[in-house]
PDB file of N, CA and C in Angstrom:
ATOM      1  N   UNK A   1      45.116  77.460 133.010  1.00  0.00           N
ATOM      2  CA  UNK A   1      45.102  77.093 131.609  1.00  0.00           C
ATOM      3  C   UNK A   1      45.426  78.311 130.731  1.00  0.00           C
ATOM      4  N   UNK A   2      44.977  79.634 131.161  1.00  0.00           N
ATOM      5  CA  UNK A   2      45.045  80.677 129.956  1.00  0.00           C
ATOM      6  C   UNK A   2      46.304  81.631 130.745  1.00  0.00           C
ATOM      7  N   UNK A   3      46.693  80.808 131.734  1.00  0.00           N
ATOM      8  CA  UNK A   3      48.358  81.508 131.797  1.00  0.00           C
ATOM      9  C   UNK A   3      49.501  80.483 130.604  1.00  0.00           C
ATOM     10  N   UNK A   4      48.940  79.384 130.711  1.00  0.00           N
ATOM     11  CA  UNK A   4      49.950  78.484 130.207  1.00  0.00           C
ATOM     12  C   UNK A   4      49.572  78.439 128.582  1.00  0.00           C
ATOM     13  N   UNK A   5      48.694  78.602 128.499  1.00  0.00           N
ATOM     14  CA  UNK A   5      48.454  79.277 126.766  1.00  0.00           C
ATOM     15  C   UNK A   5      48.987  80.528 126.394  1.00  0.00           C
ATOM     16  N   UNK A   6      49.446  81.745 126.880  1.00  0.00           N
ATOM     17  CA  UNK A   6      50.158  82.593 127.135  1.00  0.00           C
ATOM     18  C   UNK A   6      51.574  82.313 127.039  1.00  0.00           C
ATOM     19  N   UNK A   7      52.177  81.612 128.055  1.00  0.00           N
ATOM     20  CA  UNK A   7      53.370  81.340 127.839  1.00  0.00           C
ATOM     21  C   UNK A   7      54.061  80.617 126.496  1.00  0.00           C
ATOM     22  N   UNK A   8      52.823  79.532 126.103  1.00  0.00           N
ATOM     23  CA  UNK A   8      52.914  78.970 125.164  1.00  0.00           C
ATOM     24  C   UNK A   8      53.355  79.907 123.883  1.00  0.00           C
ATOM     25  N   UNK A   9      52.248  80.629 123.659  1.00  0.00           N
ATOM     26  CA  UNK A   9      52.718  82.060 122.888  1.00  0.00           C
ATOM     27  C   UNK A   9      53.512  82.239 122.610  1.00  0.00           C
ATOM     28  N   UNK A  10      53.885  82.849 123.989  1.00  0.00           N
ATOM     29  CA  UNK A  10      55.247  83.847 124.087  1.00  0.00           C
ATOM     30  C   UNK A  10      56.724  83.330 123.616  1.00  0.00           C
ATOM     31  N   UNK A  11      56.879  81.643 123.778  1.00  0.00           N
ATOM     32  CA  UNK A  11      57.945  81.070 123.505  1.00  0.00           C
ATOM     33  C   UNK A  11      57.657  81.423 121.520  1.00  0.00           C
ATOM     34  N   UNK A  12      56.527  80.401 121.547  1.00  0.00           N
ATOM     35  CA  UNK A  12      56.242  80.169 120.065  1.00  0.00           C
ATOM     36  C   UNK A  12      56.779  81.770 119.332  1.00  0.00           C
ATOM     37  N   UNK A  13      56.412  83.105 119.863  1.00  0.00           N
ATOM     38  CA  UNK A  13      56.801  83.974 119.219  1.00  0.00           C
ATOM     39  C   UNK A  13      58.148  84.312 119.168  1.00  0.00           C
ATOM     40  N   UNK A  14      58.863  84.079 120.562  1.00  0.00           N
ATOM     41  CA  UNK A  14      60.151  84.488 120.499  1.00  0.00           C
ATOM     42  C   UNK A  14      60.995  83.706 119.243  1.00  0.00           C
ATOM     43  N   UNK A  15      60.337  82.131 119.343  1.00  0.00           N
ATOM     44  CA  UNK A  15      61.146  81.038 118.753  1.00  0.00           C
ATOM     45  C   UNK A  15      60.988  81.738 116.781  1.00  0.00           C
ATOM     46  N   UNK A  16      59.971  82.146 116.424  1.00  0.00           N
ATOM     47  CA  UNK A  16      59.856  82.538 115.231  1.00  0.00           C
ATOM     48  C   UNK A  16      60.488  84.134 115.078  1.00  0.00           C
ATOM     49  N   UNK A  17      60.380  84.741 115.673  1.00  0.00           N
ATOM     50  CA  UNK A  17      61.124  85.914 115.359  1.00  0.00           C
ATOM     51  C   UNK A  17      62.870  85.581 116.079  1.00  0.00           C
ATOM     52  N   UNK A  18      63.535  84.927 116.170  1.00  0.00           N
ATOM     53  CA  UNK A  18      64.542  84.466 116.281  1.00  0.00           C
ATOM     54  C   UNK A  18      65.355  83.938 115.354  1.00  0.00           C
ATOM     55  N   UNK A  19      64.107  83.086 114.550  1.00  0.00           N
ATOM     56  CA  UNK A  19      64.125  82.270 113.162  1.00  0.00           C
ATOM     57  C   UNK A  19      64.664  83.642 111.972  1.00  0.00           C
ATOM     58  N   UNK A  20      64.052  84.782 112.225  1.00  0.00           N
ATOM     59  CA  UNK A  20      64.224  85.726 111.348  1.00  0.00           C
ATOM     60  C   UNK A  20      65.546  86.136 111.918  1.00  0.00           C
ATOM     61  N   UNK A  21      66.284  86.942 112.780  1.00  0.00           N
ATOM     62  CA  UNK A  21      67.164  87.093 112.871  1.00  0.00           C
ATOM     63  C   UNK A  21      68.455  86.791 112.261  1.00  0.00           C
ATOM     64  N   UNK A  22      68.756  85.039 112.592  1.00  0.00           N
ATOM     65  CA  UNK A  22      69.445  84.369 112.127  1.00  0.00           C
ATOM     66  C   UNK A  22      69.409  84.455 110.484  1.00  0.00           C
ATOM     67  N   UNK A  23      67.919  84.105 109.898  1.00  0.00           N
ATOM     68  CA  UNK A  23      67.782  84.315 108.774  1.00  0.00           C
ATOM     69  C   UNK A  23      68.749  85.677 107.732  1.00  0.00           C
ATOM     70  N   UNK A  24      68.594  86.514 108.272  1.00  0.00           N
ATOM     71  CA  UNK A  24      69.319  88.319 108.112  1.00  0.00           C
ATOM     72  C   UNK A  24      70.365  88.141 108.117  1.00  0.00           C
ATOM     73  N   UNK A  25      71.159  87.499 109.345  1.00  0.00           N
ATOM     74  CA  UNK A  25      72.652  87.595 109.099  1.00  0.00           C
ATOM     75  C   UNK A  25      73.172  86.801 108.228  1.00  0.00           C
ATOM     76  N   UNK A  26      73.028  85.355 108.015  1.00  0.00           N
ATOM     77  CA  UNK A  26      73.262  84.687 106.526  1.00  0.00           C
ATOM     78  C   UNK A  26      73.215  85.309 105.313  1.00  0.00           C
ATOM     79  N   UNK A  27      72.531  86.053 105.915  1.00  0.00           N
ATOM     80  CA  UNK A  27      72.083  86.842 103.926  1.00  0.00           C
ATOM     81  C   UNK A  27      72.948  87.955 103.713  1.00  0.00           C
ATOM     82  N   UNK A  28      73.094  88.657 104.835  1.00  0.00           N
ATOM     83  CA  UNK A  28      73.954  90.023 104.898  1.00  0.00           C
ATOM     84  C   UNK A  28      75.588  89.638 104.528  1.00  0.00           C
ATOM     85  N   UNK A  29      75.846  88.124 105.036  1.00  0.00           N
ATOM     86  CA  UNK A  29      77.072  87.554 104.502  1.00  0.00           C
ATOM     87  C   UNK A  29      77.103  87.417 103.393  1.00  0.00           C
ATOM     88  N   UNK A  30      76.264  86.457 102.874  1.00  0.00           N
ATOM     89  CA  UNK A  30      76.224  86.194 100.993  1.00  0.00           C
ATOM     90  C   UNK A  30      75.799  87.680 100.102  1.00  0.00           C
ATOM     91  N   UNK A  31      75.676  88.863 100.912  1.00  0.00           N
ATOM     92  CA  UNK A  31      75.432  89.768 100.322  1.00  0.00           C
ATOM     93  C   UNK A  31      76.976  90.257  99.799  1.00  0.00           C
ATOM     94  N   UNK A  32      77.998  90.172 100.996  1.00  0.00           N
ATOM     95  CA  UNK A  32      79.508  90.916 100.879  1.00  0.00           C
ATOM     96  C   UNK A  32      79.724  89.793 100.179  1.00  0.00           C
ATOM     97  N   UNK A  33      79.763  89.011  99.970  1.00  0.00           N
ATOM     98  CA  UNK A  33      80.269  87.795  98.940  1.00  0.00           C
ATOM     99  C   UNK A  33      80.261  87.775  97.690  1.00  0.00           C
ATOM    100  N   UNK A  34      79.166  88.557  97.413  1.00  0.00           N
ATOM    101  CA  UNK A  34      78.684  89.022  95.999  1.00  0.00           C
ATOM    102  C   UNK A  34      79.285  90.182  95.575  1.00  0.00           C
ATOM    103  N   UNK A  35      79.306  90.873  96.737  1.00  0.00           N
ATOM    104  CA  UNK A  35      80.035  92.539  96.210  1.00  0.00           C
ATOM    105  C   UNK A  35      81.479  91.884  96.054  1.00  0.00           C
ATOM    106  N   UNK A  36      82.027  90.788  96.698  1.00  0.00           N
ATOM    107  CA  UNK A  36      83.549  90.986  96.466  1.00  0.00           C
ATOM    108  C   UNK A  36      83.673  90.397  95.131  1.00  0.00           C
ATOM    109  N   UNK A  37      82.897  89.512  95.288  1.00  0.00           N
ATOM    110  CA  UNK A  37      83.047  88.428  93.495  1.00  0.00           C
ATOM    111  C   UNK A  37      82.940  89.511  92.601  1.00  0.00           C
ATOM    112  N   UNK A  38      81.759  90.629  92.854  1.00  0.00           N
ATOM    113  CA  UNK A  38      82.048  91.935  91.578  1.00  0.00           C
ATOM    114  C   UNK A  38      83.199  92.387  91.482  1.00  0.00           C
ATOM    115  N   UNK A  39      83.738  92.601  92.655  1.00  0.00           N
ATOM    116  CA  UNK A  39      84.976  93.455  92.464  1.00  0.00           C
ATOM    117  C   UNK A  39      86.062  93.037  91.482  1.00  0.00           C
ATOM    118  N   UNK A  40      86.304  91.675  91.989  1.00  0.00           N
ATOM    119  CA  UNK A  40      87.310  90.315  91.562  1.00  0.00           C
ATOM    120  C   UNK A  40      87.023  90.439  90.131  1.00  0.00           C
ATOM    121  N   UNK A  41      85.469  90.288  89.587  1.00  0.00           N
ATOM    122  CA  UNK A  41      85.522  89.945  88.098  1.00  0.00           C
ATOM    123  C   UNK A  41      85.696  91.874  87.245  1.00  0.00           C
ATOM    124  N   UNK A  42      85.666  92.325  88.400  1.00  0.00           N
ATOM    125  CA  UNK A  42      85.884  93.832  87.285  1.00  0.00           C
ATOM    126  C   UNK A  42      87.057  94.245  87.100  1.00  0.00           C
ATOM    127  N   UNK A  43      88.200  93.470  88.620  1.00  0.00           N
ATOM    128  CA  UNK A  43      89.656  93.740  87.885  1.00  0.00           C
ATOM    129  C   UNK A  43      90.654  92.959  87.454  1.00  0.00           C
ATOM    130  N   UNK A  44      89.738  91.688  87.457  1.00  0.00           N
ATOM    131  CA  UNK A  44      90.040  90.682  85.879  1.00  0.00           C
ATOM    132  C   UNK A  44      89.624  91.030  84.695  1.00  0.00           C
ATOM    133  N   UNK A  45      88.734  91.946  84.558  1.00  0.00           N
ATOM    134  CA  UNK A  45      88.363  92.204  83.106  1.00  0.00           C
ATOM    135  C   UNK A  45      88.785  93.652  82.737  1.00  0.00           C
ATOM    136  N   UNK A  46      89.207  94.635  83.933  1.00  0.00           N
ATOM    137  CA  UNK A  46      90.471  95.310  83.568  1.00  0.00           C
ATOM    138  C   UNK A  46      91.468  94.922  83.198  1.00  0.00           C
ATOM    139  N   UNK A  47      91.974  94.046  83.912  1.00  0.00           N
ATOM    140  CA  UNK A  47      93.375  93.426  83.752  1.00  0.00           C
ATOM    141  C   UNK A  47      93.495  92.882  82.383  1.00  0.00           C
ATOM    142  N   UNK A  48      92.506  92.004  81.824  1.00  0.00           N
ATOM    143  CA  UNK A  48      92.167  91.374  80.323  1.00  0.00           C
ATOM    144  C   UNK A  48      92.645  92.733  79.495  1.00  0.00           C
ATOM    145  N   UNK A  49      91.370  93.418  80.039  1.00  0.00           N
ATOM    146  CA  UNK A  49      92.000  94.674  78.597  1.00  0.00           C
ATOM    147  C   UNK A  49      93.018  95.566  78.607  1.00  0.00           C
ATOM    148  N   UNK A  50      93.631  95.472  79.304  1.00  0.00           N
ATOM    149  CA  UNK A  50      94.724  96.465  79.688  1.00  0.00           C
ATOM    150  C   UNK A  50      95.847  95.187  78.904  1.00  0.00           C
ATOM    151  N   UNK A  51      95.621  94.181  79.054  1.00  0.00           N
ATOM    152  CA  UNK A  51      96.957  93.190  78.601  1.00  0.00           C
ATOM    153  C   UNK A  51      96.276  92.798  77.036  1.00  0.00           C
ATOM    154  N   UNK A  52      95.440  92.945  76.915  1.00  0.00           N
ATOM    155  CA  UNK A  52      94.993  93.088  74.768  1.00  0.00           C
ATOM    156  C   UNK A  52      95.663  94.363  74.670  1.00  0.00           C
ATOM    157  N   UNK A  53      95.142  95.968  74.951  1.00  0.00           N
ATOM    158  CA  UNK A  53      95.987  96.725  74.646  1.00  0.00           C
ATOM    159  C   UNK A  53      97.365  96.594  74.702  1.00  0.00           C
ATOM    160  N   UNK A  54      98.069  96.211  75.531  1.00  0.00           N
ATOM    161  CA  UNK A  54      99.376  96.142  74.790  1.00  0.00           C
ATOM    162  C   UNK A  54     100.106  95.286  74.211  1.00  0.00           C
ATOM    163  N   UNK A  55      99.329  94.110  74.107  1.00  0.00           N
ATOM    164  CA  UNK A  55      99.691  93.278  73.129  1.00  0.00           C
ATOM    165  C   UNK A  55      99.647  93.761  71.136  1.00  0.00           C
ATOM    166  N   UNK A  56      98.357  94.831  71.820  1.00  0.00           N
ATOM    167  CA  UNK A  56      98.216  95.613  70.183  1.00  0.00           C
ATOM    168  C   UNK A  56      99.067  96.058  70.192  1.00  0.00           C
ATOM    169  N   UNK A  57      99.665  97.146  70.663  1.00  0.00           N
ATOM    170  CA  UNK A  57     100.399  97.887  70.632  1.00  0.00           C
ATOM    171  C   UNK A  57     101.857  97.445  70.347  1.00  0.00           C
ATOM    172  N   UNK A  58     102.039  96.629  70.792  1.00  0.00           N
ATOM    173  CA  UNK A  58     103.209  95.686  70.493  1.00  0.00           C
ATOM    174  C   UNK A  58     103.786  95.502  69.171  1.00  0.00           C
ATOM    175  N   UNK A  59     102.396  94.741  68.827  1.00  0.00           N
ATOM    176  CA  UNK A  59     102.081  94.199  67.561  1.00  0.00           C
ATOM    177  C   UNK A  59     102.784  95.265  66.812  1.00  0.00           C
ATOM    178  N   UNK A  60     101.586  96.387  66.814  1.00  0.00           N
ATOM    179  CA  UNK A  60     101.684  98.015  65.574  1.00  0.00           C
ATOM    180  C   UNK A  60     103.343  98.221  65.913  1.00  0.00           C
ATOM    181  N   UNK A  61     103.825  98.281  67.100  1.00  0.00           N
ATOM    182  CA  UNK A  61     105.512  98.368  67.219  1.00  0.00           C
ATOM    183  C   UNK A  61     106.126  97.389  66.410  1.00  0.00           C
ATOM    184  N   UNK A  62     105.841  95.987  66.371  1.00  0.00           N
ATOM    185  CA  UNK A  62     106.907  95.274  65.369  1.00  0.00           C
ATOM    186  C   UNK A  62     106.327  95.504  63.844  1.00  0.00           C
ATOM    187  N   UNK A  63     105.238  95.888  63.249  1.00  0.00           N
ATOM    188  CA  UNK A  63     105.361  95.904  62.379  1.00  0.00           C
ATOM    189  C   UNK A  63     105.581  97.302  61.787  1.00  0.00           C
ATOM    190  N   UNK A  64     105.675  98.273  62.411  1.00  0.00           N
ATOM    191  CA  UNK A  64     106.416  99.552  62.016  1.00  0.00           C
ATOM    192  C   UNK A  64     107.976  99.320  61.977  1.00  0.00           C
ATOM    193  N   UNK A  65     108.330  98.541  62.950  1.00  0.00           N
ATOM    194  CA  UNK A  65     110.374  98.127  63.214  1.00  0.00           C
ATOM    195  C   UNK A  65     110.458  97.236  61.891  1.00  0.00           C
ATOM    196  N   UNK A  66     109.757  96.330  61.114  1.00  0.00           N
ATOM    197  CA  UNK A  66     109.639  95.279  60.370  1.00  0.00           C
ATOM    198  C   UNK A  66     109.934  96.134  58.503  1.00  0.00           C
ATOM    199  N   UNK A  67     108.889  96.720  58.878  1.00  0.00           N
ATOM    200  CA  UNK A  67     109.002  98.219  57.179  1.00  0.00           C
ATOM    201  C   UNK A  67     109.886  98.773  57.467  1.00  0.00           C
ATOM    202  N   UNK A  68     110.741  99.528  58.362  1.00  0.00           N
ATOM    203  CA  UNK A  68     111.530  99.871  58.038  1.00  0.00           C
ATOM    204  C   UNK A  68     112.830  99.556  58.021  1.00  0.00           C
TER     205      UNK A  68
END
């Protein structure tokens, strides 16, 4: 009886620290998922301002060509 309560254990523990394992690598994925989505939205919002600046700039060009 107190071998087979033992074994009992031993599964029950493996089976829960197994549970964690799996748990870790899911997360470590949605972790790079997140860093890439940062990346993505920081050189879309470079890209945004880099294309307002020269749309200003544009602008200040036709209306300097325009006065004179």
């Amino acid at each position: 009886m107190k071998k087979l309560l033992t074994l009992l254990f031993a599964i029950a523990l493996c089976l829960s620290l197994s549970s964690f394992a799996f748990a870790q690598n899911s997360n470590s994925d949605t972790k790079a998922d997140k860093k890439e989505e940062k990346v993505e939205k920081k050189v879309v919002k470079k890209e945004r301002r880099h294309h307002k600046t020269v749309k200003k700039v544009e602008k200040k060009e036709e209306k300097t060509d325009v006065k004179k």
